[in-house]
Protein backbone atom coordinates (compact mmCIF):
# COMPACT_ATOMS: atom_id res chain seq x y z
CA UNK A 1 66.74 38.99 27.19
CA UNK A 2 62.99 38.98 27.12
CA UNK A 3 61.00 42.19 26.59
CA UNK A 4 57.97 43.48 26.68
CA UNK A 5 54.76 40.75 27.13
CA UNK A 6 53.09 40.78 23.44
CA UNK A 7 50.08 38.53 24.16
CA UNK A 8 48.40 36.13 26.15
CA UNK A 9 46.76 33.00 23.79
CA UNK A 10 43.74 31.75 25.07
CA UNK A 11 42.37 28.55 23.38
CA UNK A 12 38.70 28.80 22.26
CA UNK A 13 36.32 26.23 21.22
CA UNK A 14 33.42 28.82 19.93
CA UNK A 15 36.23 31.82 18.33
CA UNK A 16 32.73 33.76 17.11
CA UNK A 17 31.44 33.38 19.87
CA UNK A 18 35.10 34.44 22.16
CA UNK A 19 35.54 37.60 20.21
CA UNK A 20 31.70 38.64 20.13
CA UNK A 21 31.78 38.62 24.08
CA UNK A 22 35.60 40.23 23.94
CA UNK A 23 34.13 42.71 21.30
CA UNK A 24 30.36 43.20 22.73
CA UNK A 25 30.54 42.54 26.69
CA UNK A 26 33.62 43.93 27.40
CA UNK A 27 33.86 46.56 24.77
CA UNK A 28 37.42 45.93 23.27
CA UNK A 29 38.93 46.07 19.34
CA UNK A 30 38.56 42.46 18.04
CA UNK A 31 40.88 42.15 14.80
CA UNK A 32 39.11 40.00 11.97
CA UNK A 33 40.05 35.59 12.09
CA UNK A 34 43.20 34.98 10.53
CA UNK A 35 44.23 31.02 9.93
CA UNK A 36 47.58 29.80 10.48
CA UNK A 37 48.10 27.27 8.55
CA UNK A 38 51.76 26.26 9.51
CA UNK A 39 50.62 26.26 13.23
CA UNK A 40 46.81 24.45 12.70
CA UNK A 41 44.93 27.09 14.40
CA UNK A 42 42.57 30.47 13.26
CA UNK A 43 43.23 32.75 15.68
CA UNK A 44 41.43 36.54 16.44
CA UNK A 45 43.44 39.23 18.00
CA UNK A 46 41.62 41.12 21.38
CA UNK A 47 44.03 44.73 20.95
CA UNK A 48 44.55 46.62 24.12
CA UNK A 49 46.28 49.71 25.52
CA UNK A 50 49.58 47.63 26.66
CA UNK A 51 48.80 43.94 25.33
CA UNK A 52 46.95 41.74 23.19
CA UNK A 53 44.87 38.63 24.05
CA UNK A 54 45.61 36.21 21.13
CA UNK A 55 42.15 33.59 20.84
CA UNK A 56 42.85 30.76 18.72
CA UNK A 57 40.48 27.93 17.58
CA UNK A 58 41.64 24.70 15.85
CA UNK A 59 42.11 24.48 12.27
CA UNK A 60 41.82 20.95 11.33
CA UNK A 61 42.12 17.76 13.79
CA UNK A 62 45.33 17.75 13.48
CA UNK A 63 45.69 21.18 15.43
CA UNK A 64 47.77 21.62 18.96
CA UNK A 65 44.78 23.44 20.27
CA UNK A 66 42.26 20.52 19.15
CA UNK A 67 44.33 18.22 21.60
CA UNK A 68 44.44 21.02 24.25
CA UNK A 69 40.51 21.30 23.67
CA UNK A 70 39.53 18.00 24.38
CA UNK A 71 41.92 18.24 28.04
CA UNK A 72 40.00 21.77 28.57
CA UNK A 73 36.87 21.52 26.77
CA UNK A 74 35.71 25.07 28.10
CA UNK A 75 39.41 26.75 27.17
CA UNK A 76 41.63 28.57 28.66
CA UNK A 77 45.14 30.05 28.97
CA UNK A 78 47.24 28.12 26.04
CA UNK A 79 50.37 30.16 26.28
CA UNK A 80 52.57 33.04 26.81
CA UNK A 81 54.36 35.52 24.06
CA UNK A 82 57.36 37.92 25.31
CA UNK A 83 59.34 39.69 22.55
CA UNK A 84 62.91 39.28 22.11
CA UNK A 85 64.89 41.46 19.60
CA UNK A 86 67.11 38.36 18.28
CA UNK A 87 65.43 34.98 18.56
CA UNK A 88 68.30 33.11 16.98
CA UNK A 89 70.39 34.53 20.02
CA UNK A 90 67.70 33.93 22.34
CA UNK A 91 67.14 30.42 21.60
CA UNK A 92 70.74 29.79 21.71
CA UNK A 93 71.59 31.45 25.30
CA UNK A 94 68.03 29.28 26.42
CA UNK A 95 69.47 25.94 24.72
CA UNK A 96 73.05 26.82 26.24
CA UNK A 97 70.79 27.27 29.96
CA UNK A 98 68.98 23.95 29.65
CA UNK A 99 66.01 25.32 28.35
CA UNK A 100 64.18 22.88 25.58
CA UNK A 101 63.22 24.55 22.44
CA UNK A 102 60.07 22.92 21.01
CA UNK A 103 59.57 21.05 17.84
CA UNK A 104 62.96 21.58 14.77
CA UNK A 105 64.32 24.89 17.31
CA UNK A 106 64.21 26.87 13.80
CA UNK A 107 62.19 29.67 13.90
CA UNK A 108 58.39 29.62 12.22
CA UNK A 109 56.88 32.75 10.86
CA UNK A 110 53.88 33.48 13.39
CA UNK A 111 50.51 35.10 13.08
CA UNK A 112 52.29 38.63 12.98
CA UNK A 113 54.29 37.87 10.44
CA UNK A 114 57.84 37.46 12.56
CA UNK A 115 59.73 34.61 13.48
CA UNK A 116 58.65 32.24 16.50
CA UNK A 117 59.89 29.85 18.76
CA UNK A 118 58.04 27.53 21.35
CA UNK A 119 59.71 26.94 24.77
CA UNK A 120 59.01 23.57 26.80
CA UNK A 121 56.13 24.35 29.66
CA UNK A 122 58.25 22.14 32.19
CA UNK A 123 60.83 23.84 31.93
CA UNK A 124 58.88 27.39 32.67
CA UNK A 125 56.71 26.37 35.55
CA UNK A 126 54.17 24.72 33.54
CA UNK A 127 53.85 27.43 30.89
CA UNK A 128 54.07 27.32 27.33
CA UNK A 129 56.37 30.21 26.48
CA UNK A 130 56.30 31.59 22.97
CA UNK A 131 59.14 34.04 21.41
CA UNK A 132 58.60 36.49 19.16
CA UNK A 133 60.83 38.61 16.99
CA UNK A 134 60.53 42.30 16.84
């Protein structure tokens, strides 16, 4: 069901500062900030040869990452993103499994522009698991 790995999110509290050691110490493509709204965070894409490193920042205090923040004040490894061709189909065989679709279980446009889903971290060995439509 799941395909290839599209990004790993890491949760920043300095994005500047995240993508200017991304872009400067370690030499990689650094996409400009882009904020999301619908999800309360700004997030910077890191593009390389077989992945992307997604760094997001909170946008406003209502944001998922500000709460993940102030538990991890330095950052770190927010979630997971593996594509899936149909994510209505995909969320249904993981609801019919057990699996616990977070927030409505509709589908949100994400920062590429494709439909998203969330998957519960306890029930993925304490990951957050986001799907992505391709």
């Amino acid at each position: 069901m799941i395909g290839r790995l599209n990004h790993v999110a890491i949760a920043v509290p300095d994005l500047a500062a995240a993508a200017a050691t991304y872009r400067d110490v370690l030499g990689a493509t650094v996409r400009p900030p882009q904020a999301e709204p619908d999800h309360g965070v700004t997030v910077v894409f890191i593009e390389l040869p077989n992945t992307k490193i997604e760094l997001l920042e909170p946008l406003g205090e209502n944001s998922p990452i500000a709460a993940f923040l102030a538990k991890n004040p330095s950052g770190g490894i927010h979630h997971v993103c593996y594509e899936v061709e149909d994510i209505l189909a995909a969320r249904d065989k993981l609801k019919a499994g057990g699996a616990r679709v977070l927030g409505t279980g509709e589908p949100k446009i994400g920062a590429h522009g494709k439909p998203v889903l969330f998957l519960h971290p306890k029930d993925f060995m304490g990951t957050l698991v986001e799907l992505e439509q391709v």
